[in-house]
Protein backbone atom coordinates (compact mmCIF):
# COMPACT_ATOMS: atom_id res chain seq x y z
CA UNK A 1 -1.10 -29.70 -4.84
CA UNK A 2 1.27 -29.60 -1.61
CA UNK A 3 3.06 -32.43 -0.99
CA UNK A 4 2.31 -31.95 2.88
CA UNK A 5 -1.36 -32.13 4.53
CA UNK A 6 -2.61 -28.24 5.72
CA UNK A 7 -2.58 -28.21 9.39
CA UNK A 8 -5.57 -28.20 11.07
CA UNK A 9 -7.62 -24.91 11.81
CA UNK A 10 -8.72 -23.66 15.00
CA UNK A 11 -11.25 -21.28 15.70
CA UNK A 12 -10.27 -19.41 19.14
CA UNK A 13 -12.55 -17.65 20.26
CA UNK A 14 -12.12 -17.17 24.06
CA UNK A 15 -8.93 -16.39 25.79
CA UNK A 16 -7.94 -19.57 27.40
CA UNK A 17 -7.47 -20.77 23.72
CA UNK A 18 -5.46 -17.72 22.60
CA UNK A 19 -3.23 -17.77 25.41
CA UNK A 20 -2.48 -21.30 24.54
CA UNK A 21 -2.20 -21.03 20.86
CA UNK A 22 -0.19 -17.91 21.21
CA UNK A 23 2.55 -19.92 23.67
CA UNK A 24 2.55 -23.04 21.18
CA UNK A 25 3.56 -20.65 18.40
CA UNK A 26 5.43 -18.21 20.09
CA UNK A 27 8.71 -20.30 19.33
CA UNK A 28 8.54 -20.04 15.76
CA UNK A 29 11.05 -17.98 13.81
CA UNK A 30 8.36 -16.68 11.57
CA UNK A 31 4.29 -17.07 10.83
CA UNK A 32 2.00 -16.10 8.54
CA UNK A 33 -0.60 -13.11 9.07
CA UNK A 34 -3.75 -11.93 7.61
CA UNK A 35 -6.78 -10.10 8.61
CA UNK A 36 -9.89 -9.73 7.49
CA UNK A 37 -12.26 -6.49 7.69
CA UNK A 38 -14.93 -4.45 7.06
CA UNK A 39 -14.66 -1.03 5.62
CA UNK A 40 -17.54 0.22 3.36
CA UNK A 41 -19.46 2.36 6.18
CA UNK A 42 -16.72 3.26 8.45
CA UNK A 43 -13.44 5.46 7.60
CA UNK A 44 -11.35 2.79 9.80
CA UNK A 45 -11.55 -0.39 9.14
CA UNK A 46 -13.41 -3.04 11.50
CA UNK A 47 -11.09 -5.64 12.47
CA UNK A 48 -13.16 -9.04 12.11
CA UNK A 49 -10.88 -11.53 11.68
CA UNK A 50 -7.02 -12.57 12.44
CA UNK A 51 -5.70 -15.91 10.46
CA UNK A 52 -2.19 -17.07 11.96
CA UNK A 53 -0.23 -20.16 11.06
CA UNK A 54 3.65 -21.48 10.77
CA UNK A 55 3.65 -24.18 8.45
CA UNK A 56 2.47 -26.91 11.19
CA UNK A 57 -0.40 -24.56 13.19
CA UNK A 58 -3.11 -22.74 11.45
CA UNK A 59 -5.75 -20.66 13.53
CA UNK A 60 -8.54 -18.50 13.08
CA UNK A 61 -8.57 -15.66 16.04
CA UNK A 62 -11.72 -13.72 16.67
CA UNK A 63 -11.26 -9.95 17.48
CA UNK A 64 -14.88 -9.21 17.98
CA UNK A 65 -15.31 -12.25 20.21
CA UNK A 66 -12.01 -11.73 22.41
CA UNK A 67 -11.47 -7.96 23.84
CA UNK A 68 -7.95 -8.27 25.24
CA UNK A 69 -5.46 -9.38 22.43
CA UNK A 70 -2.29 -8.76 24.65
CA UNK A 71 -1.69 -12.25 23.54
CA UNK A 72 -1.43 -11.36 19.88
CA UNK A 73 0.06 -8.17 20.33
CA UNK A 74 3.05 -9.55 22.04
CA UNK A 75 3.37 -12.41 19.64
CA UNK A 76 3.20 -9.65 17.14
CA UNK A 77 5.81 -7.56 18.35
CA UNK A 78 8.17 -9.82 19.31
CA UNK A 79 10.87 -8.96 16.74
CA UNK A 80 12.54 -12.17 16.85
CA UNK A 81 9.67 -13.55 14.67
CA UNK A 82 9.60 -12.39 11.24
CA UNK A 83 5.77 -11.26 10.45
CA UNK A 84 5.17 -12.92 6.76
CA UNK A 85 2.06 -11.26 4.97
CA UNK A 86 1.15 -10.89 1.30
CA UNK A 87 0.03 -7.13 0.24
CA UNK A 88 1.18 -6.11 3.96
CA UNK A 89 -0.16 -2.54 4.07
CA UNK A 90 -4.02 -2.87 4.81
CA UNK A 91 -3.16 -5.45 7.79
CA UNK A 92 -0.38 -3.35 9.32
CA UNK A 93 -3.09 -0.42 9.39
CA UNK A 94 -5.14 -2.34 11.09
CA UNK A 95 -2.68 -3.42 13.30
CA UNK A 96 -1.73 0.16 13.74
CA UNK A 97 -5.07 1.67 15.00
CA UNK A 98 -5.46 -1.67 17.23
CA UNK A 99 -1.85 -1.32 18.72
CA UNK A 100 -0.76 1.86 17.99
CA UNK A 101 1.99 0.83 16.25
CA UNK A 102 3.21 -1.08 13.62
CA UNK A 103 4.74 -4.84 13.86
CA UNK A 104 8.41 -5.63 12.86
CA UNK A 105 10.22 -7.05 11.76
CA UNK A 106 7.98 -7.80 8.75
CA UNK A 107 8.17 -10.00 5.20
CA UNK A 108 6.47 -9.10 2.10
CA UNK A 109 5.56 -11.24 -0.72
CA UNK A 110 4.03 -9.09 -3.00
CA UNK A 111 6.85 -7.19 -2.91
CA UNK A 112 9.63 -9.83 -2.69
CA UNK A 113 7.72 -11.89 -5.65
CA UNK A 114 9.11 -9.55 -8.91
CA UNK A 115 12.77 -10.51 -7.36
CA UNK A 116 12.33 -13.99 -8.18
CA UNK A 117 10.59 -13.57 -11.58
CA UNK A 118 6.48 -12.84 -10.64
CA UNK A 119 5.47 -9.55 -11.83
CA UNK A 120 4.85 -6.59 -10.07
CA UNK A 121 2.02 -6.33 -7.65
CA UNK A 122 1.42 -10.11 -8.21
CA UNK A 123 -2.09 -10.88 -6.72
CA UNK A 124 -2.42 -13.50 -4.19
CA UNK A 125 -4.20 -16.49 -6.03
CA UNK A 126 -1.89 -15.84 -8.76
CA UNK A 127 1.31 -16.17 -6.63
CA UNK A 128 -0.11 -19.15 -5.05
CA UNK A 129 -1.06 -20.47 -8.61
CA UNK A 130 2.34 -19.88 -9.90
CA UNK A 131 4.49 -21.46 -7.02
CA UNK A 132 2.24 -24.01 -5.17
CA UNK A 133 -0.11 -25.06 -8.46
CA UNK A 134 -3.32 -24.78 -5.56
CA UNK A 135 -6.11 -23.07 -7.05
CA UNK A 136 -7.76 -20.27 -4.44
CA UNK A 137 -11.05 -20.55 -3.83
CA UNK A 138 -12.59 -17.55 -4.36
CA UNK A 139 -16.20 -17.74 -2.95
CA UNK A 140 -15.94 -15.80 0.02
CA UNK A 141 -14.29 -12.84 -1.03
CA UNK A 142 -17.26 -10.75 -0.45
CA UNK A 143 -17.96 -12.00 2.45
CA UNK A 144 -19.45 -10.03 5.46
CA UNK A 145 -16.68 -10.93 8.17
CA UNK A 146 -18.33 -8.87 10.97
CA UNK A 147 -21.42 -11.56 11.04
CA UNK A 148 -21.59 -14.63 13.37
CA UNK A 149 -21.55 -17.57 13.29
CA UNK A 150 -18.99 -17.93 10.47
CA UNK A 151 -19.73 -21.31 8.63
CA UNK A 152 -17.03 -23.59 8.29
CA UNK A 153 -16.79 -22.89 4.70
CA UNK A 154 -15.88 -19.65 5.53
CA UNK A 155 -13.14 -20.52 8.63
CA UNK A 156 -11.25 -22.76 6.03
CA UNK A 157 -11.20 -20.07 3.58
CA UNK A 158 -9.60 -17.58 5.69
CA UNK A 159 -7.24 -19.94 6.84
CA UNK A 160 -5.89 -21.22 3.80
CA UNK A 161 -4.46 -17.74 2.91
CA UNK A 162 -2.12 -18.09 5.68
CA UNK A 163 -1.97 -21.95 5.28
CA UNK A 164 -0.58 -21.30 1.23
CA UNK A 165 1.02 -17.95 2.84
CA UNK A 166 3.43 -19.93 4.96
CA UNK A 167 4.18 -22.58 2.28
CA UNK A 168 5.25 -19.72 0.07
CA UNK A 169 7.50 -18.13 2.31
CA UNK A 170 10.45 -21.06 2.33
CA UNK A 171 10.34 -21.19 -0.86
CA UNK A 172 10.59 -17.67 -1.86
CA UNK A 173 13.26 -16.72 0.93
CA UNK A 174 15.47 -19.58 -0.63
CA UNK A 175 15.15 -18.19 -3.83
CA UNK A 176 15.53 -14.39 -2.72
CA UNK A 177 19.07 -15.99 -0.94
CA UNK A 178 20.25 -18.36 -3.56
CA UNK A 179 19.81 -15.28 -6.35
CA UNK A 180 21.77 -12.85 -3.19
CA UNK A 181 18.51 -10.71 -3.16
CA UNK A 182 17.11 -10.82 0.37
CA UNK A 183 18.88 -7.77 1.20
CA UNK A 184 17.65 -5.68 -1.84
CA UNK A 185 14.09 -6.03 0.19
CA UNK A 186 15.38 -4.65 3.83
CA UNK A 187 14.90 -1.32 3.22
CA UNK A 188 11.31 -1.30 1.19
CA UNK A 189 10.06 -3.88 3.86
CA UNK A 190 11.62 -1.48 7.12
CA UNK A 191 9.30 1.71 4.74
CA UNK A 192 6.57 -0.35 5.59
CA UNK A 193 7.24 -0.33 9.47
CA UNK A 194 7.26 2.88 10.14
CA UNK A 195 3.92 4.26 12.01
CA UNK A 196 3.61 8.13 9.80
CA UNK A 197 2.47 5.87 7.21
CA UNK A 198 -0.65 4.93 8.62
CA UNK A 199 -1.59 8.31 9.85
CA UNK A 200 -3.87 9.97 7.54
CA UNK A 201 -2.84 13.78 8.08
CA UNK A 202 -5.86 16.38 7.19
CA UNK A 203 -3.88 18.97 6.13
CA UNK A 204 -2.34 16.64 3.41
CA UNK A 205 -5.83 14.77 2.06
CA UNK A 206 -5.63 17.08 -1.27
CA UNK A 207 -3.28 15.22 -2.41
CA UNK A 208 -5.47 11.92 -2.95
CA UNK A 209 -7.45 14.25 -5.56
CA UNK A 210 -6.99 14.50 -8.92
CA UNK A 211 -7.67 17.58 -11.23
CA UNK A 212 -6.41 19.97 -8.35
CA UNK A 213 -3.85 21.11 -11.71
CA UNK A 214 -6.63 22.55 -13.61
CA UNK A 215 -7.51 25.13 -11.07
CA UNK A 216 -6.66 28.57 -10.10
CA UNK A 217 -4.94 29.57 -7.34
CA UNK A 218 -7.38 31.01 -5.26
CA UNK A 219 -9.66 27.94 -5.80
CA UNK A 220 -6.48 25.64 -5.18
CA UNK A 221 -6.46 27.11 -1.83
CA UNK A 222 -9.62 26.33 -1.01
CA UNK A 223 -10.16 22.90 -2.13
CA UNK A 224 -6.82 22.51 -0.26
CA UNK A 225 -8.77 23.18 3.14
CA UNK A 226 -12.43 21.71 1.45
CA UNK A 227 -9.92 18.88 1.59
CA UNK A 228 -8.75 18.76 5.27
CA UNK A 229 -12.39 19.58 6.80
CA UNK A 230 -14.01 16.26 4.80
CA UNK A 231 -10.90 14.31 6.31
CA UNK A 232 -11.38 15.61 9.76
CA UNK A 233 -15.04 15.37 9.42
CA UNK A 234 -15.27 11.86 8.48
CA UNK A 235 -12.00 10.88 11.09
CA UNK A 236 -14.38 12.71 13.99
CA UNK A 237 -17.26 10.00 13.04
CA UNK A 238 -15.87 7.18 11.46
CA UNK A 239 -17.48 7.65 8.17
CA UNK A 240 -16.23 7.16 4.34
CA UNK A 241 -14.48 10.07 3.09
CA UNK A 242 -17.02 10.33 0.01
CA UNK A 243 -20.18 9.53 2.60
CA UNK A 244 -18.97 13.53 4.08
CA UNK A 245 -18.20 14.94 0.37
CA UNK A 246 -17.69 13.24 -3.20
CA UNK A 247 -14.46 14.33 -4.76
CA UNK A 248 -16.12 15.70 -8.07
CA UNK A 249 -18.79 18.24 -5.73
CA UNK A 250 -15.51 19.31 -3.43
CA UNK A 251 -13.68 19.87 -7.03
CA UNK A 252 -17.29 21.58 -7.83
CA UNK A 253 -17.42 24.14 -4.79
CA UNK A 254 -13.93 25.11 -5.00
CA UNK A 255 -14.58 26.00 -8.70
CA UNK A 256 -17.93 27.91 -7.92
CA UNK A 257 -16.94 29.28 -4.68
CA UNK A 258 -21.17 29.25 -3.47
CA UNK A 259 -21.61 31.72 -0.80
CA UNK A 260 -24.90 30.77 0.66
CA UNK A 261 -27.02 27.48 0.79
CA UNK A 262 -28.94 27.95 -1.71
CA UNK A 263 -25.99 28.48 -3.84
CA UNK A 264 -24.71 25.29 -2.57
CA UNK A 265 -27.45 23.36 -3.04
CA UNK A 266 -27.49 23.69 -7.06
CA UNK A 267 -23.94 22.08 -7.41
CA UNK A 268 -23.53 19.08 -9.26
CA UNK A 269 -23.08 16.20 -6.54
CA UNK A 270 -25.18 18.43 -3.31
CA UNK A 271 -27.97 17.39 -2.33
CA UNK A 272 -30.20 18.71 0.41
CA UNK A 273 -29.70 16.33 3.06
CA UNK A 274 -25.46 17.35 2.89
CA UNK A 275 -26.48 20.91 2.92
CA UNK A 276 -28.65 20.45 5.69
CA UNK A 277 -25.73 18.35 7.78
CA UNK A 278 -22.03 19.69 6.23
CA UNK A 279 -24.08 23.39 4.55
CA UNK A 280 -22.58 25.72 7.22
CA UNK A 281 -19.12 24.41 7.60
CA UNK A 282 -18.51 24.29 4.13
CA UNK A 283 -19.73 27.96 3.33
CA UNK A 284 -17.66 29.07 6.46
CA UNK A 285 -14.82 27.55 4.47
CA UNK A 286 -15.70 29.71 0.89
CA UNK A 287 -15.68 33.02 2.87
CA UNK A 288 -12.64 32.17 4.63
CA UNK A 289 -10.85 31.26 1.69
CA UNK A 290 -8.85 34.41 0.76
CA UNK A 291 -8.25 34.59 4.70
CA UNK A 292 -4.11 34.23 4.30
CA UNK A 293 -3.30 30.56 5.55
CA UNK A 294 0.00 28.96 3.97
CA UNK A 295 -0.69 26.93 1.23
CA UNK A 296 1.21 24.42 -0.37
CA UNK A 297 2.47 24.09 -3.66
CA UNK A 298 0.30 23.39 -6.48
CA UNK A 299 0.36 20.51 -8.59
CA UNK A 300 1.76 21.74 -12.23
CA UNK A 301 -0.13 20.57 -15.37
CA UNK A 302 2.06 18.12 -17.62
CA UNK A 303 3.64 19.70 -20.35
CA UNK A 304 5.24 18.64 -23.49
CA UNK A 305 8.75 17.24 -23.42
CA UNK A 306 11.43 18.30 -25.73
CA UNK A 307 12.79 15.83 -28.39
CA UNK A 308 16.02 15.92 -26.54
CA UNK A 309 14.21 15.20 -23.23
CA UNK A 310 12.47 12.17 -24.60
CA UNK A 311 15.72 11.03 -26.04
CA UNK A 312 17.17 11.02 -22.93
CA UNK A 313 14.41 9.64 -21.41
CA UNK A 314 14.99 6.51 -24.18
CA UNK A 315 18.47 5.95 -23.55
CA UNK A 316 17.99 5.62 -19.72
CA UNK A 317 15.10 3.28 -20.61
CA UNK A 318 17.98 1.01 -22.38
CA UNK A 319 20.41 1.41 -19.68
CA UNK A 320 17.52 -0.55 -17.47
CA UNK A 321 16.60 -2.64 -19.76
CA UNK A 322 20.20 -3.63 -19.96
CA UNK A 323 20.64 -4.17 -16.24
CA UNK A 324 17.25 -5.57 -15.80
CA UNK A 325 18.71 -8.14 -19.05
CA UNK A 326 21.79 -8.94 -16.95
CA UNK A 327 19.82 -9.96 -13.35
CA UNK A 328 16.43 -11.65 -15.21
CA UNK A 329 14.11 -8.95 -13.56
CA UNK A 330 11.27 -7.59 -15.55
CA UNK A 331 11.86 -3.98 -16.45
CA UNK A 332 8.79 -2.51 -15.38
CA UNK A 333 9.15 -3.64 -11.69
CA UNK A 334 12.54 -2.15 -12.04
CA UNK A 335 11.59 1.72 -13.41
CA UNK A 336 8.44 2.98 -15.32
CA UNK A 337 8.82 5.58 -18.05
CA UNK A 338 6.88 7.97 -14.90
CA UNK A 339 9.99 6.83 -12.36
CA UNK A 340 12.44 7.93 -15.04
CA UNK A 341 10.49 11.20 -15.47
CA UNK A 342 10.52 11.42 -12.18
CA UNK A 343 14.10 11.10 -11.63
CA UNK A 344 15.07 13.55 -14.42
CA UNK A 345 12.57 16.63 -11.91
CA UNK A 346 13.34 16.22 -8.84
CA UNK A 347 16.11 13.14 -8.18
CA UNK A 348 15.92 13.16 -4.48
CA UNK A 349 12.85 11.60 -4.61
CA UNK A 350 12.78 9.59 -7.10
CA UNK A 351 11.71 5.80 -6.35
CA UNK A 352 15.01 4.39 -8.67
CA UNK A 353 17.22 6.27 -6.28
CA UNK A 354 16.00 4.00 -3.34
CA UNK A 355 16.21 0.69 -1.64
CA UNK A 356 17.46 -2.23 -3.92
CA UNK A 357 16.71 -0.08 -7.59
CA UNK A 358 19.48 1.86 -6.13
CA UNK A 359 21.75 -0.63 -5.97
CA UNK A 360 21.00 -2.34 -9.24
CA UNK A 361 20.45 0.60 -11.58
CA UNK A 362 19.98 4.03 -9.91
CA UNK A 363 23.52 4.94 -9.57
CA UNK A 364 24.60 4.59 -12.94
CA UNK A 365 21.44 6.59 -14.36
CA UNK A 366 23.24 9.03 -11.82
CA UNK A 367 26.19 9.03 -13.78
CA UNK A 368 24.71 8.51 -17.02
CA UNK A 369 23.04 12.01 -16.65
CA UNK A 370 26.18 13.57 -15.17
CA UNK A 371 28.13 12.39 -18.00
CA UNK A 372 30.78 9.82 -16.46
CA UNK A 373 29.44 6.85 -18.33
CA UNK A 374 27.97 6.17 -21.49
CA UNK A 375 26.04 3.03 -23.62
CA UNK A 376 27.89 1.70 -26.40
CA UNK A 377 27.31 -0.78 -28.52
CA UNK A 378 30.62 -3.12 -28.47
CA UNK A 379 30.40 -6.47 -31.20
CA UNK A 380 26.79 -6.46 -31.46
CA UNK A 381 25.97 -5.87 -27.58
CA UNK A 382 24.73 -2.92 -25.31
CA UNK A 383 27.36 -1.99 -22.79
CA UNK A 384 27.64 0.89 -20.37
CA UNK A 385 30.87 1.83 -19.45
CA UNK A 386 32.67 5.28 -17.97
CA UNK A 387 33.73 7.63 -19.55
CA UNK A 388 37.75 7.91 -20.84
């Protein structure tokens, strides 16, 4: 357990209160966010809940009962207070469709924790396991957080993630600076900062299917735009993507190419009451198909590596296992067999070639495949040295 007593935990609910909490943290040179939200029936999700605290201050700040946050957003944007969150992503969207843009400067510890020996994509309660020994109550995760009153069971549970939040943070930026690895995290945290990320494009939702490979290029092309109508559909009127059209019946339509509603209706995954709503629109799209729009590349189908290529593949899995030996960094956080794949097709890309991996391990696979260094074996030990 901490050595420390939590703060206590406000509930503000009115504005007076926020504008009061917000001054008597405003000083601090970092705090702890997290949000709660609801997102089954809507396509953006329902900000219900804001948790806040520095170490000394802990608060629970209620969206739905407060309509001006001005008061958050500036203590939010304020980049001389470093934003600490755990799995950042899903509260800077939020943040993002509240704000229109994205808070900075921001701190990661799901993505700082592999630098300092978690593994990668550490959960929460695990983290908090690992370097605090408190156990995370795990009662209310399903909670409904758009219903009020919220008990007090349910207040102290959403403010102990950023109560154990900002005792983790200390800890893990002195270990990220003692090991010289703060700076390997500036560029993946800054990727998370910037706004296109949270801007779900229509003409780019194919790519969150799978299967597309197996098709032919005619039906490509239309579950390409099948694709961008369901996105724009369920953007228009805040609805799930699959409430609009289920992956497997868009993958369906594009493969049976149904020219008329009755045709539509004896799909796998149709049923009447989608015909009835989405039938039009999505025939209009069928017989517009072959009608000339640009259309991007297809995904290829995987195909069978050479024994050389897998060879090669296995020595620059040794060359990161060797670095990865050398800074005490699990290997897989470092560069999957897939990221090595990835780098061998199309390098620019390629997720070892950025940020920190870079750095520790990207630029000599670069010159491994380009020939001007080589592993050796040299009295019994892996080496990697240039070329003579």
């Amino acid at each position: 357990m901490p050595a420390t007593m939590p703060p206590p935990i406000n509930y503000i609910d009115s504005p007076a209160e926020l504008a009061a909490f917000c001054r008597s943290i405003g000083g601090s040179p970092w705090i702890a966010v997290d949000t709660e939200f609801m997102r089954d029936k809507t396509y953006y999700p329902k900000f219900c809940l804001l948790q806040i605290a520095n170490g000394t201050q802990a608060a629970c700040i209620d969206p739905l009962a407060i309509e001006d946050l001005r008061e958050v957003e500036c203590l939010l944007f304020n980049r001389a207070i470093t934003k600490v969150f755990h799995a950042a992503r899903q509260d800077l969207e939020i943040f993002f469709h509240r704000f229109r843009a994205v808070p900075a400067p921001i701190f990661d510890t799901q993505l700082a924790a592999p630098l300092v020996g978690h593994p990668e994509q550490v959960g929460y309660a695990s983290l908090v396991s690992a370097m605090l020994g408190v156990t995370v109550d795990k009662e209310h995760t399903r909670t409904d957080w758009s219903q009020r009153p919220l008990s007090a069971a349910q207040k102290e549970y959403a403010a102990n993630d950023v109560i154990h939040l900002a005792a983790l943070y200390p800890r893990m930026r002195e270990q990220l600076e003692r090991l010289g690895r703060y700076a390997w995290l500036v560029d993946e945290f800054a990727a998370l900062e910037e706004p296109d990320l949270y801007v779900n494009r229509p003409e780019d939702a194919w790519q969150r299917i799978g299967g597309l490979d197996r098709l032919k290029p005619e039906q490509f092309a239309l579950a390409v735009r099948l694709a961008a109508w369901r996105e724009n559909t369920a953007q228009q009127n805040d609805l799930p993507r699959n409430w609009i059209l289920r992956d497997e019946a868009l993958l369906e339509i594009a493969l049976r190419r149904p020219r008329n509603r009755d045709a539509l209706q004896a799909l796998r995954g149709i049923d009447s009451r989608m015909v009835q709503r989405y039938g039009d629109a999505m025939i209009a799209l069928v017989q517009d198909a072959g009608s000339g729009q640009a259309v991007p590349p297809q995904p290829r189908r995987g195909q069978r590596r050479s024994a050389q290529t897998e060879a090669i593949l296995d020595a620059m899995s040794a060359l990161v296992r060797l670095r990865c030996i050398e800074h005490t960094i699990n290997p897989a956080v470092v560069a999957s067999r897939k990221d090595l794949e990835e780098l061998l097709e199309s390098p620019d890309g390629a997720k070892v070639l950025h940020g920190w991996r870079r750095a520790l391990v990207g630029n000599d696979l670069r010159a491994f495949l380009a020939g001007k260094a080589m592993l050796r074996t040299k009295g019994g030990r892996l080496t990697f040295d240039d070329c003579e």
